[in-house]
Protein backbone atom coordinates (compact mmCIF):
# COMPACT_ATOMS: atom_id res chain seq x y z
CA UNK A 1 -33.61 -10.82 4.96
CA UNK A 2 -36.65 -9.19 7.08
CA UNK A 3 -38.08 -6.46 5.52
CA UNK A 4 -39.66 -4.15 7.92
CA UNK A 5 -39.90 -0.85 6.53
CA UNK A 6 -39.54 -0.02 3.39
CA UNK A 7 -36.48 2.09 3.62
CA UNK A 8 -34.96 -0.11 6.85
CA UNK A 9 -34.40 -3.29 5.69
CA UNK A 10 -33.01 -5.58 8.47
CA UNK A 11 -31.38 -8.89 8.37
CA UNK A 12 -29.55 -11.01 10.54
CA UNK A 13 -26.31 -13.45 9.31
CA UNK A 14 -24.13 -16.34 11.19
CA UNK A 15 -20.89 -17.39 10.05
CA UNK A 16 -18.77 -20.30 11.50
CA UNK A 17 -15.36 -19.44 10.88
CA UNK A 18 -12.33 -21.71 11.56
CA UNK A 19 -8.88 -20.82 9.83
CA UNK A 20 -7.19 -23.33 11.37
CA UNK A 21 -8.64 -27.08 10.95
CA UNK A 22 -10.12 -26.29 7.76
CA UNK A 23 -9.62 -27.38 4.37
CA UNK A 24 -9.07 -23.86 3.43
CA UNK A 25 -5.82 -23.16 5.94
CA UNK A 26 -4.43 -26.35 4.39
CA UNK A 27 -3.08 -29.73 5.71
CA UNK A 28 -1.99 -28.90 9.71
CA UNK A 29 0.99 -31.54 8.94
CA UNK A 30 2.77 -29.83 6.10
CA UNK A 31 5.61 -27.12 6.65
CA UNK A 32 6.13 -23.88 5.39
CA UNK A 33 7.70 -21.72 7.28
CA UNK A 34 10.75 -21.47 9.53
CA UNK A 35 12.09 -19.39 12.48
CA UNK A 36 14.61 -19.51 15.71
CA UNK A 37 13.44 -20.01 18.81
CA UNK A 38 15.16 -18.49 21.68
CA UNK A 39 16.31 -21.03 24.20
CA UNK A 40 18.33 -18.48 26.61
CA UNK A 41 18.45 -14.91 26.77
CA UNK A 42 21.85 -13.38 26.63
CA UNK A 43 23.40 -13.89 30.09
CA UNK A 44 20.40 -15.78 31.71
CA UNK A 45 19.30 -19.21 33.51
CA UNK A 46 16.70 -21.88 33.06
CA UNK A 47 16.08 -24.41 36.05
CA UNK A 48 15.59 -28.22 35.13
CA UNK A 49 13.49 -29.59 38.43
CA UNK A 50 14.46 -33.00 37.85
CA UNK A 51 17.27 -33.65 35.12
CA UNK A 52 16.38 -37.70 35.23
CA UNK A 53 12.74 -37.21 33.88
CA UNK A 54 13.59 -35.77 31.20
CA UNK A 55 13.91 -37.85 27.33
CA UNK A 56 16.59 -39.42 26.12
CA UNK A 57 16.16 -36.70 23.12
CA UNK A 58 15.66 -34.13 25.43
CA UNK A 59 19.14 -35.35 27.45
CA UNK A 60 20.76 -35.77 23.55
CA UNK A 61 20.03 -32.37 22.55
CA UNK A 62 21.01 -30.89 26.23
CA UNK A 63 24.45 -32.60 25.87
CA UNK A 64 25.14 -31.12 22.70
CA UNK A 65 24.65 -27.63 24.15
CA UNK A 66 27.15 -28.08 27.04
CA UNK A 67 29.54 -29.98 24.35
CA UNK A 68 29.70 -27.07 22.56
CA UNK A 69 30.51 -24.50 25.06
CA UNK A 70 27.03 -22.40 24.90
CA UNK A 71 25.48 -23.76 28.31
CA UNK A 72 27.31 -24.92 31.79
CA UNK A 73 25.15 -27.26 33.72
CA UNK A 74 25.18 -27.32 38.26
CA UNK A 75 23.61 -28.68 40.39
CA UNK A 76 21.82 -27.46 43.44
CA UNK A 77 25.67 -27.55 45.21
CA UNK A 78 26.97 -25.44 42.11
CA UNK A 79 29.23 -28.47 40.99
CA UNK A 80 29.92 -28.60 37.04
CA UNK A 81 27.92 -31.40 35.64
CA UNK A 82 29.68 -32.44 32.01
CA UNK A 83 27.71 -35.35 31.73
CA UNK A 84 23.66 -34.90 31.73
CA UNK A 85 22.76 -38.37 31.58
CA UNK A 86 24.75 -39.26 35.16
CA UNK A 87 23.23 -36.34 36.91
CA UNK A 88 19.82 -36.64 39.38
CA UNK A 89 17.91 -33.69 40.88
CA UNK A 90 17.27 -30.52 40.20
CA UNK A 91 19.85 -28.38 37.79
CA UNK A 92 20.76 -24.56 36.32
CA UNK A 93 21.35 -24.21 33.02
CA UNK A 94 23.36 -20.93 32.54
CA UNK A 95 24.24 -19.21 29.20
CA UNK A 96 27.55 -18.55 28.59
CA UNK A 97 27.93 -18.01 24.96
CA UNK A 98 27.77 -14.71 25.08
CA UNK A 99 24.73 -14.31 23.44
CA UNK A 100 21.49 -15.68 22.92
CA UNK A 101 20.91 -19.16 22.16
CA UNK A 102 18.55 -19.84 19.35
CA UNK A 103 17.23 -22.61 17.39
CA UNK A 104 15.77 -23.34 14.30
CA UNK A 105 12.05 -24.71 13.98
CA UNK A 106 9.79 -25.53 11.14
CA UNK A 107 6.14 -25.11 11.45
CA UNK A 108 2.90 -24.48 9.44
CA UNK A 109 1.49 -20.93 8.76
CA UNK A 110 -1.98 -20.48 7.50
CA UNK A 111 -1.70 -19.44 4.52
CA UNK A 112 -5.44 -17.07 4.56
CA UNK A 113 -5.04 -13.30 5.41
CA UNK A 114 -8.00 -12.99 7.39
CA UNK A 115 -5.88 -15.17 10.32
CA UNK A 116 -3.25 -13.76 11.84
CA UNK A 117 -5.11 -11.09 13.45
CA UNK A 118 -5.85 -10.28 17.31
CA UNK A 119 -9.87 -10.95 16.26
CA UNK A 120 -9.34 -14.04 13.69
CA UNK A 121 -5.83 -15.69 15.26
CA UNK A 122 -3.65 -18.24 14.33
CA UNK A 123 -4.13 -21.42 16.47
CA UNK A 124 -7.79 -21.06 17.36
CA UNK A 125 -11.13 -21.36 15.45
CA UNK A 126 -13.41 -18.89 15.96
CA UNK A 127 -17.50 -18.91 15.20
CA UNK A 128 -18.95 -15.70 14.23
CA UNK A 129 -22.69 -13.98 14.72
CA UNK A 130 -23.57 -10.71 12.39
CA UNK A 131 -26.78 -8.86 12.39
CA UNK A 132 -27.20 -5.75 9.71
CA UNK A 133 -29.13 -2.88 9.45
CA UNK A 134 -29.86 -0.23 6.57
CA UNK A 135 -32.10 3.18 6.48
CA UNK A 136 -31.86 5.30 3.05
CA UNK A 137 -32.87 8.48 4.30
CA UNK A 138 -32.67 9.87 0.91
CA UNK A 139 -32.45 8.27 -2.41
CA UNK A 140 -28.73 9.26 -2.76
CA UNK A 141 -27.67 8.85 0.92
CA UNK A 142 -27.33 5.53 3.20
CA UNK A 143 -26.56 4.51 6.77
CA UNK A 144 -25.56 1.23 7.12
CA UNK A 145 -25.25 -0.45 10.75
CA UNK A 146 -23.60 -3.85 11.67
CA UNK A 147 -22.98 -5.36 15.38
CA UNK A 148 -20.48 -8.96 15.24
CA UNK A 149 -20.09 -11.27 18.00
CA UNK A 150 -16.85 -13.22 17.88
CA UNK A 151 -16.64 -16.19 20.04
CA UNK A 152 -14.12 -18.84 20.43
CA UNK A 153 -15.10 -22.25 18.74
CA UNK A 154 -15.49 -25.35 21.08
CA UNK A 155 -15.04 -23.44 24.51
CA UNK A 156 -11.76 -23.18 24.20
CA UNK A 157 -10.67 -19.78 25.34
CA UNK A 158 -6.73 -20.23 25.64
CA UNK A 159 -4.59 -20.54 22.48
CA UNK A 160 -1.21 -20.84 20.95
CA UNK A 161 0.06 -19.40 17.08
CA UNK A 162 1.56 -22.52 15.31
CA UNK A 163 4.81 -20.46 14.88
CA UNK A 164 4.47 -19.71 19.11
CA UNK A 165 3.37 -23.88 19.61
CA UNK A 166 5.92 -25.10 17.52
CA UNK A 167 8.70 -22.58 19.23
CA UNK A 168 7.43 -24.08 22.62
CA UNK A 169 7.92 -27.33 21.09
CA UNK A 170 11.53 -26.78 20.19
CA UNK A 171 12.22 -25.07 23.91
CA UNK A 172 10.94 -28.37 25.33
CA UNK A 173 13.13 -30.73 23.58
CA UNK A 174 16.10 -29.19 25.08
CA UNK A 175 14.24 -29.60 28.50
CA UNK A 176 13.86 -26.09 29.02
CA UNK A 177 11.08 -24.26 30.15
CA UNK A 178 8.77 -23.17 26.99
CA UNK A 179 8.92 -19.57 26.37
CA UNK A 180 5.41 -18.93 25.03
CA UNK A 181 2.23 -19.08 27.49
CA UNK A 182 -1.05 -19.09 25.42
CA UNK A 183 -3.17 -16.35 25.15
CA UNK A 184 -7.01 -15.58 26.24
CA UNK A 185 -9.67 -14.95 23.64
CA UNK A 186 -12.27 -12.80 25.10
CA UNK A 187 -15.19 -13.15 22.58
CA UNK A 188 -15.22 -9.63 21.22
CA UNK A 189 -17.80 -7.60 20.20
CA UNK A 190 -17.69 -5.17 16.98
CA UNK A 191 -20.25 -2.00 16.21
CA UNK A 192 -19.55 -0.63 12.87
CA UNK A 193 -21.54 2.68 11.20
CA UNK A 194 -20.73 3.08 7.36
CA UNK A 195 -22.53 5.84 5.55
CA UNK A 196 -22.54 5.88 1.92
CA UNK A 197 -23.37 9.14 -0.71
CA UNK A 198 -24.01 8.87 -4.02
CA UNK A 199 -22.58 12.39 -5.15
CA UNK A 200 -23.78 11.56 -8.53
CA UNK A 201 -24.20 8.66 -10.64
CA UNK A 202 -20.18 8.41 -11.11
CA UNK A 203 -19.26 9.54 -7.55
CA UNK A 204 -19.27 7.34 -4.59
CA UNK A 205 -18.11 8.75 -0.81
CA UNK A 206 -18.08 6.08 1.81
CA UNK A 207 -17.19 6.61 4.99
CA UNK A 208 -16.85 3.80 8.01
CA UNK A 209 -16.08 3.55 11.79
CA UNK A 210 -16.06 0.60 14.06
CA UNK A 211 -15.48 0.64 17.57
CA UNK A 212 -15.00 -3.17 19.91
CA UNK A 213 -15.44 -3.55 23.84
CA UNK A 214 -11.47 -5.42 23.58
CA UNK A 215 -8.73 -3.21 25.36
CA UNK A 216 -5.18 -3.85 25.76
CA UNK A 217 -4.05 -4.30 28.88
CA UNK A 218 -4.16 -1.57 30.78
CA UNK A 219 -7.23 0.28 29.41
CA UNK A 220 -5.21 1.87 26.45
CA UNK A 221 -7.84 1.38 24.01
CA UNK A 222 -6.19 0.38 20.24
CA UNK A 223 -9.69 -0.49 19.86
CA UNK A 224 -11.39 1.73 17.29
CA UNK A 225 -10.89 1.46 13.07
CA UNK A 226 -11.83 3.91 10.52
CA UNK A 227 -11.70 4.82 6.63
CA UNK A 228 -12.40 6.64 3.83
CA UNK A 229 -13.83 5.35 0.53
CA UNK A 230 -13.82 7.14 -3.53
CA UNK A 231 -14.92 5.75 -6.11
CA UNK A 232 -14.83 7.55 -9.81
CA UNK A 233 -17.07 6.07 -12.28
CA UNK A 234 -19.09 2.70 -12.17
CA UNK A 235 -17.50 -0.80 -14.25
CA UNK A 236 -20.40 -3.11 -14.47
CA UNK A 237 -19.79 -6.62 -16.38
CA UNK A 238 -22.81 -5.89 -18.82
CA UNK A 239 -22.01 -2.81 -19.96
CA UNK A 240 -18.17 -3.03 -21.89
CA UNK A 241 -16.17 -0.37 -21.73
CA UNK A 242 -17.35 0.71 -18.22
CA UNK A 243 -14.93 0.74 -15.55
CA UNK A 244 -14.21 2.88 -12.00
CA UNK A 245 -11.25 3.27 -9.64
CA UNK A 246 -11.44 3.86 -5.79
CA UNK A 247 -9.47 4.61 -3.39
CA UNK A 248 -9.61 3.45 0.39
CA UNK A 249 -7.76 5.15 3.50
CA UNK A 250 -7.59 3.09 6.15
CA UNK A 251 -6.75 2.59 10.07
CA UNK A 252 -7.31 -0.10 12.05
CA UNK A 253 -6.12 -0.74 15.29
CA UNK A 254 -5.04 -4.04 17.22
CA UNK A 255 -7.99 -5.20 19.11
CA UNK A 256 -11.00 -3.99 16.37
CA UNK A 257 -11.02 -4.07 12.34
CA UNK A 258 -13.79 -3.32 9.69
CA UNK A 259 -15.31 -6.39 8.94
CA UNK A 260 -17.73 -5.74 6.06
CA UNK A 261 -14.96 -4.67 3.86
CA UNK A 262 -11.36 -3.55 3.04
CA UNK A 263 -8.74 -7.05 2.77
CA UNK A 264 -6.07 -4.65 5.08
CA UNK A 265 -6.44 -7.10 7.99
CA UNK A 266 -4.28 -6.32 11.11
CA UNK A 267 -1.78 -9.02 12.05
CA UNK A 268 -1.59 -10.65 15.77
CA UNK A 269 0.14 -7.44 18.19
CA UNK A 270 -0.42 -4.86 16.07
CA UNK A 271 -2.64 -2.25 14.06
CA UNK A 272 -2.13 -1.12 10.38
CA UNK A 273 -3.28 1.58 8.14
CA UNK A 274 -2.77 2.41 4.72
CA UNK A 275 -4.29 2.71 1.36
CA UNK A 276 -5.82 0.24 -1.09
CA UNK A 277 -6.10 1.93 -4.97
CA UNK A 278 -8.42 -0.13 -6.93
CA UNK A 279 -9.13 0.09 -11.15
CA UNK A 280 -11.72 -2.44 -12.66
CA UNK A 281 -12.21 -1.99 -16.41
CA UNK A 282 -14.62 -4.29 -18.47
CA UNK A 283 -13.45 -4.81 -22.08
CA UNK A 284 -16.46 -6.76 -23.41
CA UNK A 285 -19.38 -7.54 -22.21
CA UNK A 286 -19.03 -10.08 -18.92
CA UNK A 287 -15.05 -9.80 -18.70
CA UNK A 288 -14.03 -7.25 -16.17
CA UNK A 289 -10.08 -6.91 -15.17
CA UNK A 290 -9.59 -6.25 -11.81
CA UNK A 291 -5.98 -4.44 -10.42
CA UNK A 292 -5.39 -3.75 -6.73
CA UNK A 293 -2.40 -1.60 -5.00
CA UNK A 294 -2.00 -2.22 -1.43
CA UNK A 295 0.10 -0.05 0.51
CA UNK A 296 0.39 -0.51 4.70
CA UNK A 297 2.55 0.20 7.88
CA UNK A 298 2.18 -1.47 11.52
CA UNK A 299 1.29 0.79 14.22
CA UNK A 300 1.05 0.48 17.71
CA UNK A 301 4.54 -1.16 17.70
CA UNK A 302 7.93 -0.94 18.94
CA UNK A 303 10.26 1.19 16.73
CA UNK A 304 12.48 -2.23 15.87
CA UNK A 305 8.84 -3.85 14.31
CA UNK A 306 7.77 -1.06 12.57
CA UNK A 307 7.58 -1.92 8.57
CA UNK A 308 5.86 -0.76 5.50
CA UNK A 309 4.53 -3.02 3.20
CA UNK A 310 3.19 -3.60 -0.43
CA UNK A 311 0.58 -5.81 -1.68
CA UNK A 312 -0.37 -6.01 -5.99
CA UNK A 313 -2.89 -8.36 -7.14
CA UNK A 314 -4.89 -8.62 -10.74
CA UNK A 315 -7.44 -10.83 -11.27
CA UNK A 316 -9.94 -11.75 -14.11
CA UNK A 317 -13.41 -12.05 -13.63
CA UNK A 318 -15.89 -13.71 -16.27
CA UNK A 319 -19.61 -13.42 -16.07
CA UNK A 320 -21.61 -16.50 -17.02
């Protein structure tokens, strides 16, 4: 920390973040999640360039789609091919279940909240620079400043989700085309303004609004976050019996989020807002019980993704 006023304190932080290849995300080869992946839309055809490249697996698992009646199988004359492992050249695969055609796939989901998100996603480790400001115009009254550079780790701009990679992966072993192209990181950059007023010595206001230079395609913005902060009273682990609750109203959209707090993280294609209701009570002296209320909806989504959610947690702090 610089000091260069005596009211403007200025300091300057870097992080390296990566969610991914960590410890922290877990082991990269364990599984636990699962999901379809969709093969062939309803009514739709894949082309095979060159049906004798492909695996012996990838001929297997072809065969069994045909043998079951889901997929017929020309080739570039528009005879019926029953057999994939006597046919040459170029074929069409062509749904004709009826339906689509999905698979199921295991994979590994990090298990951290702050992945999953448009800034922090799945599949890519990202490094991150802060720099801070604060001016306390008043002894009651702050403005605090932050500007955050996010910038893929490595050089490696283009990434896949596990669950998108491992969907790809399934696709593939059917000798299909894979249905998920990776996406483009483009090293945002986050301003954030958060001005705090101490109403008294139990009263806390907060107030925060952070703005990034990442649109969605299109120029439609979904770039801008903002909340409001209460807190009643004041729980500090010295003093027992002391305790506060706060409430937080939040909305962040897709491509932005209010780093320096609030755990309401946006997940990968969409924006959320909600609420977080917070109670810490201290009992004795260096115990403090901590309860948390979470309450969220996606926005910026299609009316079949929408969703509200709930979050509880309690923890226990001790105070050495």
């Amino acid at each position: 920390m610089v000091q260069v006023f005596v009211r403007t304190p200025i300091g300057a932080a870097w992080g390296n973040v990566d969610y991914n290849k960590s410890v922290w995300s877990g082991n990269a080869n364990q599984i636990n999640s699962t999901d379809n992946a969709t093969l062939l839309k309803k009514g739709k055809d894949a082309k095979i360039s060159d049906v004798a490249k492909l695996s012996a697996v990838q001929k297997m698992n072809l065969q069994s789609l045909i043998n079951s009646g889901a997929v017929s199988v020309t080739d570039a004359g528009g005879a019926s091919i029953t057999n994939v492992s006597a046919a040459t050249d170029a074929v069409t695969v062509k749904n004709t279940s009826g339906a689509d055609i999905a698979v199921p796939f295991v994979y590994w989901k990090p298990e951290r909240g702050v992945s999953g998100s448009d800034m922090n996603p799945d599949g890519l480790g990202v490094s991150m620079t802060q720099f801070q400001s604060s001016y306390r115009p008043t002894s009651n009254f702050a403005v605090n400043m932050s500007y955050w550079h996010l910038h893929a780790k490595g050089g490696d701009h283009y990434y896949l989700s596990p669950k998108n990679a491992a969907a790809n992966r399934a696709a593939e072993s059917y000798g299909l085309t894979a249905p998920n192209t990776p996406k483009y990181y483009k090293d945002p950059n986050i301003g954030e303004l958060n001005l705090v007023w101490n109403v008294s010595p139990k009263v806390e206001l907060q107030a925060f609004y952070a703005q990034s230079d990442w649109q969605e395609k299109g120029g439609g913005g979904q770039n801008k976050a903002y909340a409001l902060a209460a807190k009643w009273g004041n729980a500090v682990a010295a003093k027992a019996h002391s305790r506060h609750f706060e409430l937080d109203l939040i909305h962040q959209e897709q491509y932005t989020g209010i780093k320096s707090s609030f755990d309401l993280k946006n997940k990968e294609s969409e924006g959320q807002h909600g609420l977080i209701a917070e109670y810490r009570y201290v009992p004795v002296k260096n115990i403090m019980f901590d309860w948390r209320w979470m309450h969220y909806r996606a926005i910026n989504v299609s009316a079949d993704k929408k969703y509200i959610g709930n979050q509880y947690r309690f923890q226990l702090y001790y105070y050495f």
